[in-house]
C-alpha atoms as a PDB file:
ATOM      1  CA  UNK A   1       0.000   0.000   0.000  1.00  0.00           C
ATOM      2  CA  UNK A   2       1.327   3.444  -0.747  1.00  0.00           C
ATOM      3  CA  UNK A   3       0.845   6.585   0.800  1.00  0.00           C
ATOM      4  CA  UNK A   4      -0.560   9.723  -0.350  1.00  0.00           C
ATOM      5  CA  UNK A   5       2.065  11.515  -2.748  1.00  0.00           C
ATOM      6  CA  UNK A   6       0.749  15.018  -2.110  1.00  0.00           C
ATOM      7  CA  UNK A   7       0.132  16.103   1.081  1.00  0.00           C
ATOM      8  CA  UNK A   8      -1.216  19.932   0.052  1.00  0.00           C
ATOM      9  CA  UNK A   9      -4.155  19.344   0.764  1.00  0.00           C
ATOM     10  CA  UNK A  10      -4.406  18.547   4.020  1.00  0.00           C
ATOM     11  CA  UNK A  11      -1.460  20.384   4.616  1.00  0.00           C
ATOM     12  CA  UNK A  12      -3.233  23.701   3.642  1.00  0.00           C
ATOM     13  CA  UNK A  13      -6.069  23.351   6.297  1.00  0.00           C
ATOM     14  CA  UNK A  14      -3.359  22.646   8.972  1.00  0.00           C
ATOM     15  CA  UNK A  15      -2.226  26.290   8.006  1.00  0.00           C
ATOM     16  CA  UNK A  16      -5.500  27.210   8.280  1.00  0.00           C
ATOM     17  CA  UNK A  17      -6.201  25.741  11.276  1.00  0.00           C
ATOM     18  CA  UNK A  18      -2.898  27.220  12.388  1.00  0.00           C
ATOM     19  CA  UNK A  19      -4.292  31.188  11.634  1.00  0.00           C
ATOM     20  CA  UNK A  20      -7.562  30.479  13.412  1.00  0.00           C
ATOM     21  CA  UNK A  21      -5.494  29.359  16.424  1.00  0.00           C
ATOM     22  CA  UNK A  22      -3.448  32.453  16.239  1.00  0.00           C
ATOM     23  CA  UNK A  23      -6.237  34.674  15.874  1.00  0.00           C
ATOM     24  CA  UNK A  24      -8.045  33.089  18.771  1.00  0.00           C
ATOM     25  CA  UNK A  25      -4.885  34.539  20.684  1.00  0.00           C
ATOM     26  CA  UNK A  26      -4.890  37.530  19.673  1.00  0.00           C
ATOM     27  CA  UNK A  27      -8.422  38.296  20.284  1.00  0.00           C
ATOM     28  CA  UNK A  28      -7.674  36.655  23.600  1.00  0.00           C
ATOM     29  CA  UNK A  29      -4.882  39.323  24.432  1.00  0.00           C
ATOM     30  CA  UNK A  30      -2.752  35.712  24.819  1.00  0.00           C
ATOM     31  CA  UNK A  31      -3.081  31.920  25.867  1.00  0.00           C
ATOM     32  CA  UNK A  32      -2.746  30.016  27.422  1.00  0.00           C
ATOM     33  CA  UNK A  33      -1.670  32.764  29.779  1.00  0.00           C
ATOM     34  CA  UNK A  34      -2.834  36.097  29.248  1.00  0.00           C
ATOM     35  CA  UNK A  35      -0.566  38.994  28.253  1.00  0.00           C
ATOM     36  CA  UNK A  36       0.701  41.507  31.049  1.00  0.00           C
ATOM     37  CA  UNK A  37      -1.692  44.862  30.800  1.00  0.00           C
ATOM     38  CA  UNK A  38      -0.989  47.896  28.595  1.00  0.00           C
ATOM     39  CA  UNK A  39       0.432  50.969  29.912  1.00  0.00           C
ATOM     40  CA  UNK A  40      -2.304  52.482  29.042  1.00  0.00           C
ATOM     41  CA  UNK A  41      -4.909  50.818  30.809  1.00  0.00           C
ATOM     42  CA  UNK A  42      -6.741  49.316  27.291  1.00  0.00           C
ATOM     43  CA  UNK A  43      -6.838  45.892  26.466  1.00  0.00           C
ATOM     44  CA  UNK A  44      -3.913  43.809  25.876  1.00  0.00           C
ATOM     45  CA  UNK A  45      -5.367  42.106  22.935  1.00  0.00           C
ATOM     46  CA  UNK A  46      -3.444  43.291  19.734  1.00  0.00           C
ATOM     47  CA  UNK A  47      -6.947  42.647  17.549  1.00  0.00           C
ATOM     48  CA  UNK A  48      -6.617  47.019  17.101  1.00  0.00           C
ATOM     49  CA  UNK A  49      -9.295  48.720  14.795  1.00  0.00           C
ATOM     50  CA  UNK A  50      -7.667  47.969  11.429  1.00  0.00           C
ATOM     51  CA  UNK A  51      -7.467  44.045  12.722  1.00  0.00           C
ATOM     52  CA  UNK A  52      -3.569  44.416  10.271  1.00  0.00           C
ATOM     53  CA  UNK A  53      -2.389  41.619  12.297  1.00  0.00           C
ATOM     54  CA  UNK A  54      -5.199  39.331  11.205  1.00  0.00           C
ATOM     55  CA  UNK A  55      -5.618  40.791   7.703  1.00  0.00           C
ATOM     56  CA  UNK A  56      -2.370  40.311   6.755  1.00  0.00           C
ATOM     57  CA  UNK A  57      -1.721  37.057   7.835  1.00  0.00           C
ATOM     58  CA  UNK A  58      -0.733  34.400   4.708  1.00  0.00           C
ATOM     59  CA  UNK A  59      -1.237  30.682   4.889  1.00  0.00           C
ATOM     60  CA  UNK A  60      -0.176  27.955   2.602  1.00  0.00           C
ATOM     61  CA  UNK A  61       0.965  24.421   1.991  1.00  0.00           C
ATOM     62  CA  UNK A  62       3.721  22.678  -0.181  1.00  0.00           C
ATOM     63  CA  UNK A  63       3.863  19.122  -0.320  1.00  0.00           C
ATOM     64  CA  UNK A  64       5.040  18.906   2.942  1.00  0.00           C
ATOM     65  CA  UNK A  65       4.787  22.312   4.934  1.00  0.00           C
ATOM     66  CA  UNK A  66       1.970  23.703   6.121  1.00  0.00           C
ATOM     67  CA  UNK A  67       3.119  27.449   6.377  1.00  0.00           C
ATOM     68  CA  UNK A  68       1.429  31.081   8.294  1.00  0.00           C
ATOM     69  CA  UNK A  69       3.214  34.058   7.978  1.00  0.00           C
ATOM     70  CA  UNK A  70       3.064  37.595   8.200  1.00  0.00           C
ATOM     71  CA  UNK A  71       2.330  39.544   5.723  1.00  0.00           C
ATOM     72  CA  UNK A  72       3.940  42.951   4.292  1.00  0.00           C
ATOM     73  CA  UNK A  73       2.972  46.248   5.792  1.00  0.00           C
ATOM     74  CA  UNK A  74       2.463  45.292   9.075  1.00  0.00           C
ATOM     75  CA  UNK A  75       6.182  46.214  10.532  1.00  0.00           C
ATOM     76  CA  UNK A  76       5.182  45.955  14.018  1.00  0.00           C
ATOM     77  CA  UNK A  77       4.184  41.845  14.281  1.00  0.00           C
ATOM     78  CA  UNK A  78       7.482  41.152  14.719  1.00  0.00           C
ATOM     79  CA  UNK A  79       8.224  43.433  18.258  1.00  0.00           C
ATOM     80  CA  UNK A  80       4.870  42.553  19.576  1.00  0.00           C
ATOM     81  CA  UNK A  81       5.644  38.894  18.905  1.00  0.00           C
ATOM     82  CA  UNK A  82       8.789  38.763  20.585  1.00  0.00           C
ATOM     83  CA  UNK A  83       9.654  41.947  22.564  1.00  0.00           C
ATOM     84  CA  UNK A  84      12.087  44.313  22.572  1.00  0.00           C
ATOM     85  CA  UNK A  85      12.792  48.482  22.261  1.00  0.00           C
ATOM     86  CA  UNK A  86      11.585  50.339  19.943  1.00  0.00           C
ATOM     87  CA  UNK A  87      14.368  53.395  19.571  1.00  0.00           C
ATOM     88  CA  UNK A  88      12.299  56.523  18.581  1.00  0.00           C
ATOM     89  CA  UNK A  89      14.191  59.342  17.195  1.00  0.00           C
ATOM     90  CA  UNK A  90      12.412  61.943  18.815  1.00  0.00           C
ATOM     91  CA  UNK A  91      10.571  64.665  16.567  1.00  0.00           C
ATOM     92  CA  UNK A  92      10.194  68.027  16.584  1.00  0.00           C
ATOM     93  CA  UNK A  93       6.411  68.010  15.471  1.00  0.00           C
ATOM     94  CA  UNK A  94       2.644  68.765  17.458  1.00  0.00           C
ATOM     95  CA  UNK A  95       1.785  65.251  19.463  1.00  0.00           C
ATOM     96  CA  UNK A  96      -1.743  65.101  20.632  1.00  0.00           C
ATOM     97  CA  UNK A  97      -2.622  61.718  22.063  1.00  0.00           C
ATOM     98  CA  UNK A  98      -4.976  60.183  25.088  1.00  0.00           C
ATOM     99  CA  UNK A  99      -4.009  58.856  28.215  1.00  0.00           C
ATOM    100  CA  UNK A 100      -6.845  57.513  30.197  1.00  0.00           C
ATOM    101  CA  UNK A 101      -9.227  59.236  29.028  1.00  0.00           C
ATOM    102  CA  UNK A 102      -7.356  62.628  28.409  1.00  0.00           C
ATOM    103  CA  UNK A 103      -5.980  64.794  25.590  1.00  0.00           C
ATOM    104  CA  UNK A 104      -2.434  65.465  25.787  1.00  0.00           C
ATOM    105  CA  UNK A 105      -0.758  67.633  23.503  1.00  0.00           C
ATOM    106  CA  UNK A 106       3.226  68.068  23.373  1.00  0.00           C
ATOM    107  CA  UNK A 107       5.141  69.505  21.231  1.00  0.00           C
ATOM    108  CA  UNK A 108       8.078  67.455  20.591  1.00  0.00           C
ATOM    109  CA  UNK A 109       9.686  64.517  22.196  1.00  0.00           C
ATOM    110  CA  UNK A 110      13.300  63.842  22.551  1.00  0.00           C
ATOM    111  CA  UNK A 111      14.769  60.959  21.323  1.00  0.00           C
ATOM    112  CA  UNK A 112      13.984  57.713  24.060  1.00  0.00           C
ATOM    113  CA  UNK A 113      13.497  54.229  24.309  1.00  0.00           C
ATOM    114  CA  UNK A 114      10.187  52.224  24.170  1.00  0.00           C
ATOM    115  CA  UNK A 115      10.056  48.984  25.748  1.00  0.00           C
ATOM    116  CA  UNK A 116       7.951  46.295  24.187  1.00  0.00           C
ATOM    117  CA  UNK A 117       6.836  43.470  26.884  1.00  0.00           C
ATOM    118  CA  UNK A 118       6.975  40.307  24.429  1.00  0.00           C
ATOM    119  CA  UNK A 119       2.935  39.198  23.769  1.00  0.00           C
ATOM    120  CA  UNK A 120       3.590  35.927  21.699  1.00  0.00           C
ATOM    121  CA  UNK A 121       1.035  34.892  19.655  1.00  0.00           C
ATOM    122  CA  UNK A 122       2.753  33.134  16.374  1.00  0.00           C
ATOM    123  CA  UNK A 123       2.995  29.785  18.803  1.00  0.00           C
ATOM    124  CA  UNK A 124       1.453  26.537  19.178  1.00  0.00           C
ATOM    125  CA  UNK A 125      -1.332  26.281  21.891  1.00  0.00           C
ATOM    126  CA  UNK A 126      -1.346  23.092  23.901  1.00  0.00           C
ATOM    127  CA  UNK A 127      -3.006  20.691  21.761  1.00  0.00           C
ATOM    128  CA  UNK A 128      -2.777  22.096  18.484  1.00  0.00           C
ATOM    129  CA  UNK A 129      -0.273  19.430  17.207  1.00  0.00           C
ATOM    130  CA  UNK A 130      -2.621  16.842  18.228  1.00  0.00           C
ATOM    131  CA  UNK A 131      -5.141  18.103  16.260  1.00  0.00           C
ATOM    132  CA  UNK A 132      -3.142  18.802  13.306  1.00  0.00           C
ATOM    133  CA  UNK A 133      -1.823  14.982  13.807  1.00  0.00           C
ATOM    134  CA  UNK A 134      -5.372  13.632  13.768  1.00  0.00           C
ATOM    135  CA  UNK A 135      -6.029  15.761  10.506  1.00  0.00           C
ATOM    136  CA  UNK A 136      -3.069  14.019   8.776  1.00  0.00           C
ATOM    137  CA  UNK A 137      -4.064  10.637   9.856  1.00  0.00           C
ATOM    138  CA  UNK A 138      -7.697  10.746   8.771  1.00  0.00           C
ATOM    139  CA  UNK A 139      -6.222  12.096   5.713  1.00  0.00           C
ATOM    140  CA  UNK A 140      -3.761   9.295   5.227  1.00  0.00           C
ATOM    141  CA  UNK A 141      -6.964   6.899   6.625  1.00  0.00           C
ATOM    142  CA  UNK A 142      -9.357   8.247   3.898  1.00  0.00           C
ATOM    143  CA  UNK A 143      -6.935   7.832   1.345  1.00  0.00           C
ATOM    144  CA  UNK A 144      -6.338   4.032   2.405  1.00  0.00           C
ATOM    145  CA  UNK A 145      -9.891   3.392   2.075  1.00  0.00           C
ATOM    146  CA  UNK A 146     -10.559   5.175  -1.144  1.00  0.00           C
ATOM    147  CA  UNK A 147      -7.713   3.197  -2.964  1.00  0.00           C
ATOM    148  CA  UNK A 148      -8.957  -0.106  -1.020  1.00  0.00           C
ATOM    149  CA  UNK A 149     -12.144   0.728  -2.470  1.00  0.00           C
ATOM    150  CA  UNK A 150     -10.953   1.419  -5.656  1.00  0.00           C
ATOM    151  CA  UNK A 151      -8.921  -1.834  -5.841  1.00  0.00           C
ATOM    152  CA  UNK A 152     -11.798  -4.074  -5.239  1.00  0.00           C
ATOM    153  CA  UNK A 153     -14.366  -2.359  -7.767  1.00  0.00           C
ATOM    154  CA  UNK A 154     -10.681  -3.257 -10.038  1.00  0.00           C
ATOM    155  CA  UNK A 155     -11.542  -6.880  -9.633  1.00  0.00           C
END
């Protein structure tokens, strides 16, 4: 008995599988443990209004990857996904922004450092790779019994 050749198929809705799980963290604001709170008292999801995290995230398959990624023009995934500092220039122009609830205006900043607290969410949950092990062996099951199927009608 031979195996399935091409494995794209099921391989592409393991990548699927593997956005839904990372959007389900996101909107979560982290699993299995949440993420520390934002400085500025909002949520600590990362869903935002434009949802550019989501939106621009890019599955497919080969014959034997299933693949998510990032996708362009969202250059922030990467410090929210693992941490770090941001090193802002500074800038010389009008700032207005809210803190809790407040307008503040300022007219300039200096040049500083922004820490990012690392808020994972390209990762495996526990019992993903379970899941995306069942997938490939009904896949490799259903295959068995169409060409056992096909054999017999042969005969």
């Amino acid at each position: 008995m031979r195996l399935p050749e091409n494995m794209r198929e099921v391989l592409t809705a393991i990548s699927h599988e593997m956005a839904n799980s990372v959007t389900q963290t996101l909107i979560e604001g982290g699993r299995p443990v949440m993420w520390p709170p934002r400085r500025d008292g909002q949520a600590s999801h990362l869903m935002g209004k434009t949802m550019a995290l989501t939106t621009s995230m890019r599955t497919t398959a080969t014959d034997t990857e299933a693949i998510l990624g990032m996708g362009k023009g969202v250059p922030y995934a990467a410090i929210h996904n693992f941490g770090g500092t941001i090193k802002h220039p500074g800038s010389s122009k009008l700032q207005t922004f809210r803190i809790d609830g407040k307008w503040i205006t300022t007219h300039g900043t200096k040049a500083h450092l922004i820490p990012m607290p690392k808020r994972q969410y390209m990762m495996f949950q526990p019992g993903d790779e379970d899941k995306y092990r069942i997938m490939v062996r009904n896949y490799i099951a259903a295959f068995i019994a169409a060409n056992k199927t096909t054999r017999r009608t042969e005969l």
